[in-house]
Protein backbone atom coordinates (compact mmCIF):
# COMPACT_ATOMS: atom_id res chain seq x y z
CA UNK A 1 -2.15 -5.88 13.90
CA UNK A 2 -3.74 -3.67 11.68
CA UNK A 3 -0.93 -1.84 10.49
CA UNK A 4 0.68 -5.38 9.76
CA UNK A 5 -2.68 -6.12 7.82
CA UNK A 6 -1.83 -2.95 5.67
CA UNK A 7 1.90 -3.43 5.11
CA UNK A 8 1.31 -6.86 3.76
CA UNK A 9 -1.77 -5.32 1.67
CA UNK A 10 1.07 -2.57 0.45
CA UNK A 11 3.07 -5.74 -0.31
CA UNK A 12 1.17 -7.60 -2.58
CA UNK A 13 0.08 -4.50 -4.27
CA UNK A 14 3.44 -3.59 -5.53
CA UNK A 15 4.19 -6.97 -6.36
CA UNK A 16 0.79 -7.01 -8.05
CA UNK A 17 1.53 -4.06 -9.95
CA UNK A 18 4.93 -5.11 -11.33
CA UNK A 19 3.66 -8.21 -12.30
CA UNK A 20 0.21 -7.32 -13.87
CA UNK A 21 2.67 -4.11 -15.50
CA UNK A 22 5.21 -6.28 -16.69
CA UNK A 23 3.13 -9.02 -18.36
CA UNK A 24 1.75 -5.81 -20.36
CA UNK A 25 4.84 -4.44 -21.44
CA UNK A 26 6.62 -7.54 -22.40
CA UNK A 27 3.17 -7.91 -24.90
CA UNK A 28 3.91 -4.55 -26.25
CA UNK A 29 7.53 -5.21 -26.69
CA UNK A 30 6.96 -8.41 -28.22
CA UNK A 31 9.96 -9.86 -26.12
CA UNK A 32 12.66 -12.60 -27.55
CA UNK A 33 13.52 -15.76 -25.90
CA UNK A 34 16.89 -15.48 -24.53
CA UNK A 35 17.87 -18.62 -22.75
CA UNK A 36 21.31 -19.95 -23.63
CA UNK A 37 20.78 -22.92 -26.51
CA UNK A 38 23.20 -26.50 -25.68
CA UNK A 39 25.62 -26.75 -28.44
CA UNK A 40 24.29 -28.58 -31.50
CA UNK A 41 25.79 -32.33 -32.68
CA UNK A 42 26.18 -31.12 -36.23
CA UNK A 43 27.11 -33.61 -39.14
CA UNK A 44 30.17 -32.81 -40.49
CA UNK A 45 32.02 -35.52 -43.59
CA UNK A 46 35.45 -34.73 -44.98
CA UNK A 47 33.78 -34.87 -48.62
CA UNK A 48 31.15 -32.25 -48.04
CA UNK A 49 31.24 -28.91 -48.91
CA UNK A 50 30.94 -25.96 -46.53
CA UNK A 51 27.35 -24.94 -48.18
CA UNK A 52 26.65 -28.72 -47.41
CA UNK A 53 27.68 -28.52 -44.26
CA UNK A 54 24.97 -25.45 -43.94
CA UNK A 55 22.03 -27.10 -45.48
CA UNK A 56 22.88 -30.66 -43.68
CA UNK A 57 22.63 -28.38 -40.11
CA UNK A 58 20.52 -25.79 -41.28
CA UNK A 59 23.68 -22.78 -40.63
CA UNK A 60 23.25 -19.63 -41.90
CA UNK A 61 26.00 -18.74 -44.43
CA UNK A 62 27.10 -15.69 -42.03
CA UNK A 63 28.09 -18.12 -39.31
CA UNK A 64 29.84 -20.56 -41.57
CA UNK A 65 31.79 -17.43 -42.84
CA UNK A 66 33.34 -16.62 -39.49
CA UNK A 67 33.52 -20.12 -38.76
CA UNK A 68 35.81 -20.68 -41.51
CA UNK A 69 37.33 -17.56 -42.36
CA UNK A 70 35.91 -17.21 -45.47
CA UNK A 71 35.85 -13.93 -47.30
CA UNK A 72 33.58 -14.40 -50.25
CA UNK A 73 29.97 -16.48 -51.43
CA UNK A 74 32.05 -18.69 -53.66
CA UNK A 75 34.53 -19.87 -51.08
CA UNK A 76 31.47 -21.63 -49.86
CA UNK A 77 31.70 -24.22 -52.34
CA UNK A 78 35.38 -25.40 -50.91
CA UNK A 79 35.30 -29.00 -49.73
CA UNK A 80 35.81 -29.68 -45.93
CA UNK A 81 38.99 -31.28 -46.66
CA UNK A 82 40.69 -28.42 -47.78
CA UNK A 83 40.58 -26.84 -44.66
CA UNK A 84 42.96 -27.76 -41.54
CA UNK A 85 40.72 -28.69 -39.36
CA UNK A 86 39.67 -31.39 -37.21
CA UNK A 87 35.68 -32.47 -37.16
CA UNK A 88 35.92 -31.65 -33.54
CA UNK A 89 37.83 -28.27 -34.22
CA UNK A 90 34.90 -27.34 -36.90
CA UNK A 91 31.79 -28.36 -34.46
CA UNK A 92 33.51 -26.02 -31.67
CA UNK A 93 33.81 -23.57 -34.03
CA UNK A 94 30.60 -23.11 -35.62
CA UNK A 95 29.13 -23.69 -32.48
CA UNK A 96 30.75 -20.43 -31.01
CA UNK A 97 29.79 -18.53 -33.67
CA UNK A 98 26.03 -20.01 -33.37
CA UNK A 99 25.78 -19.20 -30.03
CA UNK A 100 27.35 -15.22 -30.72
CA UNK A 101 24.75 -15.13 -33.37
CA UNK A 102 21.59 -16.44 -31.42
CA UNK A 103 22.84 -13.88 -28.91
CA UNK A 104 22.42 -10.60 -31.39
CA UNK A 105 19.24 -12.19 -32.52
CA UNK A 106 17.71 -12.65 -29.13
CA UNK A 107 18.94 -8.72 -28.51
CA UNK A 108 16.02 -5.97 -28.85
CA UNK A 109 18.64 -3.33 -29.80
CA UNK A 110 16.16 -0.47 -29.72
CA UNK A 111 15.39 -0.85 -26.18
CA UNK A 112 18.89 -1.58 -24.84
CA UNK A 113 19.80 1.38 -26.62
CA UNK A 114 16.88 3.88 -25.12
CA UNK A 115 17.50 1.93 -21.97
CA UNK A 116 20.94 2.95 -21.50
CA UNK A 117 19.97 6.45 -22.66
CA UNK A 118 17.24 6.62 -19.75
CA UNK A 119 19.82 5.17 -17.15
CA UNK A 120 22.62 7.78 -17.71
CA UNK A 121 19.71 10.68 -17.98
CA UNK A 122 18.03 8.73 -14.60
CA UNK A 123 21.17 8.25 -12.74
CA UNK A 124 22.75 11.99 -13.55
CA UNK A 125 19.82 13.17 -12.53
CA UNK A 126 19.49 11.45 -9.31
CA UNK A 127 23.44 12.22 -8.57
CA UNK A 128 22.87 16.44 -8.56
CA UNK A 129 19.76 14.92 -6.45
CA UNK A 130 21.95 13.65 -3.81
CA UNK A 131 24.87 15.69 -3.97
CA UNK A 132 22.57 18.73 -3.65
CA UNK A 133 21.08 17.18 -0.50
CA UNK A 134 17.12 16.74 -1.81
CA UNK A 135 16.69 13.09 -1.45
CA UNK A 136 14.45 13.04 1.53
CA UNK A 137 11.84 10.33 2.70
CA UNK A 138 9.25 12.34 0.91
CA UNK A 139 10.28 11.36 -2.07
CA UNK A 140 12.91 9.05 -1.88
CA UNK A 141 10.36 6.18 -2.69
CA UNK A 142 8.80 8.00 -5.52
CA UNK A 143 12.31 7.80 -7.16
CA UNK A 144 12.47 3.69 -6.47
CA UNK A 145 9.26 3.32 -7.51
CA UNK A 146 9.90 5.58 -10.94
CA UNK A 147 12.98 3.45 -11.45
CA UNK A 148 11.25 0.22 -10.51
CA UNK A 149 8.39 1.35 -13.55
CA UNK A 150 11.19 2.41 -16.06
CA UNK A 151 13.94 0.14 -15.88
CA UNK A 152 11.67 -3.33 -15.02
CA UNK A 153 8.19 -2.99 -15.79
CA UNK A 154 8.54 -0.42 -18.97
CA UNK A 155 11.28 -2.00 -20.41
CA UNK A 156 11.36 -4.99 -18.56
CA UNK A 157 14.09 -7.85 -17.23
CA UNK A 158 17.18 -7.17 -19.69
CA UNK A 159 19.76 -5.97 -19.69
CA UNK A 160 20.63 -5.81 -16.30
CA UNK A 161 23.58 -5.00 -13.68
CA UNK A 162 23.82 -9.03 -12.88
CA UNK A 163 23.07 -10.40 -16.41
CA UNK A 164 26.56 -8.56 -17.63
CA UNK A 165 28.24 -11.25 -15.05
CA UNK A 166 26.19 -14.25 -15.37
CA UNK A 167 25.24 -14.51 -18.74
CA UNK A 168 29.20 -13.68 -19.80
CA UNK A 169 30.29 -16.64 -17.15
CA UNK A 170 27.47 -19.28 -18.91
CA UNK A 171 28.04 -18.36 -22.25
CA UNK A 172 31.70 -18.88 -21.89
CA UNK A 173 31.57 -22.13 -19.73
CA UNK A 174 29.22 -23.12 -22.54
CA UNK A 175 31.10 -22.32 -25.80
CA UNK A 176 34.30 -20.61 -24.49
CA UNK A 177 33.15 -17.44 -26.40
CA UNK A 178 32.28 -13.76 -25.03
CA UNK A 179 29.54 -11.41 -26.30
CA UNK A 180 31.25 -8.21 -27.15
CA UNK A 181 28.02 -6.17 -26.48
CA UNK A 182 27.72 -7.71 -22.78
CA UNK A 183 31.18 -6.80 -22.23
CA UNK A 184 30.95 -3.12 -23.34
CA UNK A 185 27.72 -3.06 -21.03
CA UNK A 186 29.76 -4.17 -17.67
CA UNK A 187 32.05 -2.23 -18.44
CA UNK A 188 29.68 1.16 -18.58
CA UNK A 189 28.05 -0.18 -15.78
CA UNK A 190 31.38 -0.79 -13.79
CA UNK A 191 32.39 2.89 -14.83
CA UNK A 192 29.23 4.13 -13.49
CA UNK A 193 30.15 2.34 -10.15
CA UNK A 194 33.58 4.22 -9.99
CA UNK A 195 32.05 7.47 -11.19
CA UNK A 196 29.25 7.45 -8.41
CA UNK A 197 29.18 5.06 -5.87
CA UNK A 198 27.60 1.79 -6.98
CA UNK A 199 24.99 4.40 -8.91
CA UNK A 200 23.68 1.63 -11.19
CA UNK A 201 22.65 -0.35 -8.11
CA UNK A 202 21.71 2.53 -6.27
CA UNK A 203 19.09 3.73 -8.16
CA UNK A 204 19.45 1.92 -12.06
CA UNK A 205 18.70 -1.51 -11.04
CA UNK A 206 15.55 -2.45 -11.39
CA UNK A 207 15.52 -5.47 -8.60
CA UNK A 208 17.64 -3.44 -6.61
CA UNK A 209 15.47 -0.50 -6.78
CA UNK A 210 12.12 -2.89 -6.15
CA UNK A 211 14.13 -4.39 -3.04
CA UNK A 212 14.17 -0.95 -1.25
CA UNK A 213 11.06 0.26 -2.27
CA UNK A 214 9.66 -2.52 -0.40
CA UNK A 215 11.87 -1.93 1.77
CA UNK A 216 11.29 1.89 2.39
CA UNK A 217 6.94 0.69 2.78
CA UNK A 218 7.54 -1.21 6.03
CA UNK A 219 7.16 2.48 7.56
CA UNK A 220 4.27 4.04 10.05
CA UNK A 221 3.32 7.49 9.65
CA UNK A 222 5.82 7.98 12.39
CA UNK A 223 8.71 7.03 10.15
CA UNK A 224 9.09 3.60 12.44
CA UNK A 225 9.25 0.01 11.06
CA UNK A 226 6.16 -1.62 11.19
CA UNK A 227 7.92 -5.33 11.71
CA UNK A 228 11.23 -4.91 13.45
CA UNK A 229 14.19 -4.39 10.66
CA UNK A 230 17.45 -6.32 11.37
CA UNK A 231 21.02 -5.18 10.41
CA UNK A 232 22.74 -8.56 9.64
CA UNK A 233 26.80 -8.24 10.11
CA UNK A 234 28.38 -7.62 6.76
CA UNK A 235 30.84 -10.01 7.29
CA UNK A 236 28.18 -12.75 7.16
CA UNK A 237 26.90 -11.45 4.08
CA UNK A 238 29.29 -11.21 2.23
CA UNK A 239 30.96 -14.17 2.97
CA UNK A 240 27.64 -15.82 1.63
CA UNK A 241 27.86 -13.36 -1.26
CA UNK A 242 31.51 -14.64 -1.75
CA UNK A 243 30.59 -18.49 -1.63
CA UNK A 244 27.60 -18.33 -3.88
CA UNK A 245 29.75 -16.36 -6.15
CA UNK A 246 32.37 -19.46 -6.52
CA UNK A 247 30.24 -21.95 -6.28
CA UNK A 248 28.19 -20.44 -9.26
CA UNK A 249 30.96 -19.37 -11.12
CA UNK A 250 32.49 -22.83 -10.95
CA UNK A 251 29.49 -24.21 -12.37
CA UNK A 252 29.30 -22.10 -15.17
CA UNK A 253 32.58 -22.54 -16.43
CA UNK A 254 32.64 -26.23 -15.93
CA UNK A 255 29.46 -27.71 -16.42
CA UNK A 256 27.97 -24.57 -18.27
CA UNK A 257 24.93 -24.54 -16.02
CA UNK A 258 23.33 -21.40 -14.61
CA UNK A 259 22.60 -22.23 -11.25
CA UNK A 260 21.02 -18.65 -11.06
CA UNK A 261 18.58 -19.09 -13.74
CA UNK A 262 15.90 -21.20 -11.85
CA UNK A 263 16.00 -18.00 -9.07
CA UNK A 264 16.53 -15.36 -10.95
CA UNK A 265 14.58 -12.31 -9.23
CA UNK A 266 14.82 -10.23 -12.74
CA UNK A 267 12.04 -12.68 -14.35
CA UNK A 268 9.99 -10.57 -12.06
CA UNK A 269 9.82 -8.88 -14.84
CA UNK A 270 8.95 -11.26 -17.41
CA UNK A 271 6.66 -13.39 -15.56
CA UNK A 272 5.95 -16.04 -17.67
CA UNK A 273 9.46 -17.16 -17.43
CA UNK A 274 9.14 -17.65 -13.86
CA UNK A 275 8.75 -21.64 -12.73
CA UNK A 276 7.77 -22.55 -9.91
CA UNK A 277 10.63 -22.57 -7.81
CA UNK A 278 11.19 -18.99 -8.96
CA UNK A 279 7.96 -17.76 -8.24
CA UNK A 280 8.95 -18.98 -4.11
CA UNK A 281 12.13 -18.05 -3.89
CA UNK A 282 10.64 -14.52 -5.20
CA UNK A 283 8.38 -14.78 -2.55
CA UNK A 284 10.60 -15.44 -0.14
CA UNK A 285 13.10 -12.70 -1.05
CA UNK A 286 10.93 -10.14 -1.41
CA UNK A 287 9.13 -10.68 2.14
CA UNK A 288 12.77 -10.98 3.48
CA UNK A 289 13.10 -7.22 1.98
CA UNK A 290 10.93 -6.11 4.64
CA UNK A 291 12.93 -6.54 7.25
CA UNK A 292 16.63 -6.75 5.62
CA UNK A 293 17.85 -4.14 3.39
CA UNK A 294 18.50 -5.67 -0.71
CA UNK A 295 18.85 -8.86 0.90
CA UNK A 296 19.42 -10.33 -2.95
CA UNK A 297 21.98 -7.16 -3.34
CA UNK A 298 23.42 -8.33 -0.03
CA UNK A 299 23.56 -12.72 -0.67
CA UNK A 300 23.48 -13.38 -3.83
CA UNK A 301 24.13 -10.65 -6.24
CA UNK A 302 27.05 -11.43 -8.65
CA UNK A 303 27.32 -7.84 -9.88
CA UNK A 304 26.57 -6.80 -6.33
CA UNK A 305 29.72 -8.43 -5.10
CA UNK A 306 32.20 -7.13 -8.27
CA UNK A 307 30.57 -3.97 -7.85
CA UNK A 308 31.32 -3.40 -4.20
CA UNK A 309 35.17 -4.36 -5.22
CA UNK A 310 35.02 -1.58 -7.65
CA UNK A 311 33.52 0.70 -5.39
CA UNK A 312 36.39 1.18 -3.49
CA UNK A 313 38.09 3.91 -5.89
CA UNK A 314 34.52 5.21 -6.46
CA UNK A 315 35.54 8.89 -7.30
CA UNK A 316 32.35 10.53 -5.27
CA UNK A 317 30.71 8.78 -2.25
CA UNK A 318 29.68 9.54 1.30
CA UNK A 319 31.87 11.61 3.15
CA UNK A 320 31.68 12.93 6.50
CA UNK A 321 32.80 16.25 8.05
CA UNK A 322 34.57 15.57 11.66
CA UNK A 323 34.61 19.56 12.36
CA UNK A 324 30.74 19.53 12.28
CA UNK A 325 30.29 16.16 13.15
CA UNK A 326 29.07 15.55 16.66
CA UNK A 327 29.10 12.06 17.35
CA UNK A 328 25.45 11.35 17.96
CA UNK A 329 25.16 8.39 15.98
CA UNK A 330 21.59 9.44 14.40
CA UNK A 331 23.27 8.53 10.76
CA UNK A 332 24.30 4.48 12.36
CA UNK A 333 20.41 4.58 13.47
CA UNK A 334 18.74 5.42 9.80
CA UNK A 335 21.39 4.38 7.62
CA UNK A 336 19.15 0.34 6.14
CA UNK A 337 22.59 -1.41 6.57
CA UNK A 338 26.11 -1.30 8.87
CA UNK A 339 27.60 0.75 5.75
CA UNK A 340 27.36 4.43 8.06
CA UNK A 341 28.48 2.20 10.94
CA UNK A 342 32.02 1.63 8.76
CA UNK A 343 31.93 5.00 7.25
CA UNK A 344 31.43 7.23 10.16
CA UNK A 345 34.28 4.92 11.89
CA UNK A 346 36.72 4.70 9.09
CA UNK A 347 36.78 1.30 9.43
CA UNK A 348 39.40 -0.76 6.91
CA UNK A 349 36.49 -3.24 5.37
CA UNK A 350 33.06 -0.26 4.16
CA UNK A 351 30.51 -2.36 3.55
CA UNK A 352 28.03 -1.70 -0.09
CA UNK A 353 27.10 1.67 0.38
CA UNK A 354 23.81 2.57 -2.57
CA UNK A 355 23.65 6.27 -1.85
CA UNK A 356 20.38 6.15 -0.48
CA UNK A 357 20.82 9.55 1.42
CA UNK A 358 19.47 8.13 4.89
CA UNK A 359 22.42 9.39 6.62
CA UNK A 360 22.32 12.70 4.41
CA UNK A 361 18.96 13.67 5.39
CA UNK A 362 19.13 12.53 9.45
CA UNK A 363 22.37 14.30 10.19
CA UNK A 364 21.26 16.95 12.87
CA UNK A 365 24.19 19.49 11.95
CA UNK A 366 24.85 18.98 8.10
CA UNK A 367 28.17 17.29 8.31
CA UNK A 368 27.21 14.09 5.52
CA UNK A 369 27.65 14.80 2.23
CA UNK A 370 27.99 13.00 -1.47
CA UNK A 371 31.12 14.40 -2.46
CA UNK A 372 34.52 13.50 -4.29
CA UNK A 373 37.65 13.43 -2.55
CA UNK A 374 39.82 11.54 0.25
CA UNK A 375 37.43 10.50 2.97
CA UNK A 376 38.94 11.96 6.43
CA UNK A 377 40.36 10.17 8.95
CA UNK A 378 37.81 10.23 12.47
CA UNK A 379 39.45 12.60 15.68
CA UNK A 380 39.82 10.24 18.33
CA UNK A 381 37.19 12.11 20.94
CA UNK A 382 34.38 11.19 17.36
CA UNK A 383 35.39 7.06 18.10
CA UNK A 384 35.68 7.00 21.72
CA UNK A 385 31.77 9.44 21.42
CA UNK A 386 30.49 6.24 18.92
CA UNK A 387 32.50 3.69 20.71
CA UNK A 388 29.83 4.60 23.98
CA UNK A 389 27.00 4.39 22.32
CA UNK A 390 27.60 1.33 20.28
């Protein structure tokens, strides 16, 4: 009981801390609304000029520009008319380029930029880390917890891994437009995937980080889990991570309504913008990460589930060495999720794998490592050893 007492003491603390931290930074930062705008019912008259147009809807002259291809100040003065274009054609139109401007406006440049400067530095860093075999439990929560305070509370909800998804899926269900700056950040993200093994979830993400630190507390000093922890089948998982994902995505692009938005775990982060129904699925989720490893990751996570289909020609990842290897199943035991299970087995269907180094630091005879290359095929005596004690 009183080691219960404690963990949900350690609990709120963190939580506590994130929040109290975050509410701080997001002060300092002096943070930008970014919530998607509906399109605007503009009033557009075949006799009215395209400045008129602008002052009538109150447009700056940039948008009107690229709404109309216009090249020059004067061309400004054209009337309506002259152009071949419907009223319905124009209001789409200048509604795109609306919503791409809001979208740089709403955009603290200066801290996406150092942010993606700190990830690659963070993430390189933690790769030699791991390949070099000194992730251990000693300090494996120290790095969650420095990545937790960099990437969320420091420099707080956005960008983010899932945002690159869901915000490109609403903005395009909205005004059939993409923001070139969100796609060039999924797409670094998505290379950092294939470079190292979902790396940007692993130990980038700031939810995904906060999600295993919590989940790494539920520990005695013996290294056992305070409430039971519970490996649920990956094939349940992600077939609820697969649903979600259509059902979501189907929304966005036909309604334009971000079913994510009124749970979205990253407003963690910027706690103001958390209603009510965030603030309990929050506390729901990040209970449930006691006892189920990133269950958000896991059930929910739009990135998490594109992610895990690029990890699959990850060019480094876990790899195990069969001539060393001697089929205890110590790795299945401390790996958080069936991943090592799939691994270890050379299963067809690996489940998301985020590098944590469990299986690294339990192995009794060094035969895990984070390495590039072909993962081997098992000898048969190695299944028929795991098949018995599975």
């Amino acid at each position: 009981m009183k080691d219960k007492i404690l963990l949900s003491l350690k609990l709120l603390l963190v939580i506590l801390f994130v929040v109290v931290g975050s509410i701080i930074s997001v002060r300092l930062w002096s943070g930008k609304g970014e919530k998607l705008a509906k399109p605007a019912e503009l009033i557009i008259k075949s006799n009215m000029t395209i400045a008129e147009i602008g002052k009538a809807n109150d447009i700056e002259n940039i948008v009107l520009k690229k709404a109309f291809g216009l090249q020059t100040k004067e061309e400004l003065k054209r009337n309506f008319s002259e152009f071949s274009l419907t009223q319905e054609e124009a209001i789409s139109r200048i509604n795109k380029f609306m919503a791409l401007q809001a979208e740089d406006a709403s955009k603290n440049w200066m801290k996406i930029v150092i942010k993606f400067g700190l990830w690659v530095a963070f993430l390189i860093f933690m790769f030699v880390m791991v390949k070099k075999k000194k992730v251990k439990t000693t300090n494996r929560k120290w790095f969650y917890f420095i990545a937790v305070m960099i990437f969320g509370v420091i420099l707080s909800a956005d960008p983010s891994p899932m945002g690159t998804i869901k915000d490109n899926f609403t903005l395009f269900g909205a005004y059939h437009v993409l923001f070139p700056p969100r796609l060039v950040a999924l797409a670094l993200m998505l290379l950092m995937v294939i470079l190292a093994n979902k790396f940007i979830c692993s130990w980038g993400c700031q939810l995904g980080t906060l999600q295993d630190l919590i989940f790494r507390i539920n520990k005695d000093n013996k290294g056992k889990p305070v409430v039971p922890q519970i490996k649920i089948p990956f094939i349940i998982t992600n077939t609820i991570r697969i649903i979600f994902f259509i059902i979501f995505a189907a929304i966005a692009l036909i309604w334009a309504f971000d079913i994510i938005e009124p749970v979205d775990l990253f407003k963690i982060f910027k706690p103001a913008t958390l209603g009510i129904i965030g603030i309990i699925f929050a506390a729901i989720i990040f209970s449930l990460s006691l006892v189920v490893y990133r269950p958000w990751c896991h059930l929910f996570c739009p990135f998490g589930l594109i992610g895990w289909i690029a990890e699959k020609i990850s060019l480094n990842n876990i790899k195990v060495d069969y001539d060393k290897c001697i089929a205890c199943g110590t790795c299945i035991k401390k790996c958080p999720s069936t991943v090592m299970e799939a691994i270890i087995k050379h299963k067809k269907t690996i489940p998301d794998c985020f590098s944590c180094a469990s299986c690294i630091e339990s192995c009794p005879v060094d035969a895990i490592s984070f390495n590039s290359g072909k993962r081997a095929n098992p000898p048969k005596e190695i299944l028929e050893k795991l098949g018995e004690k599975g």
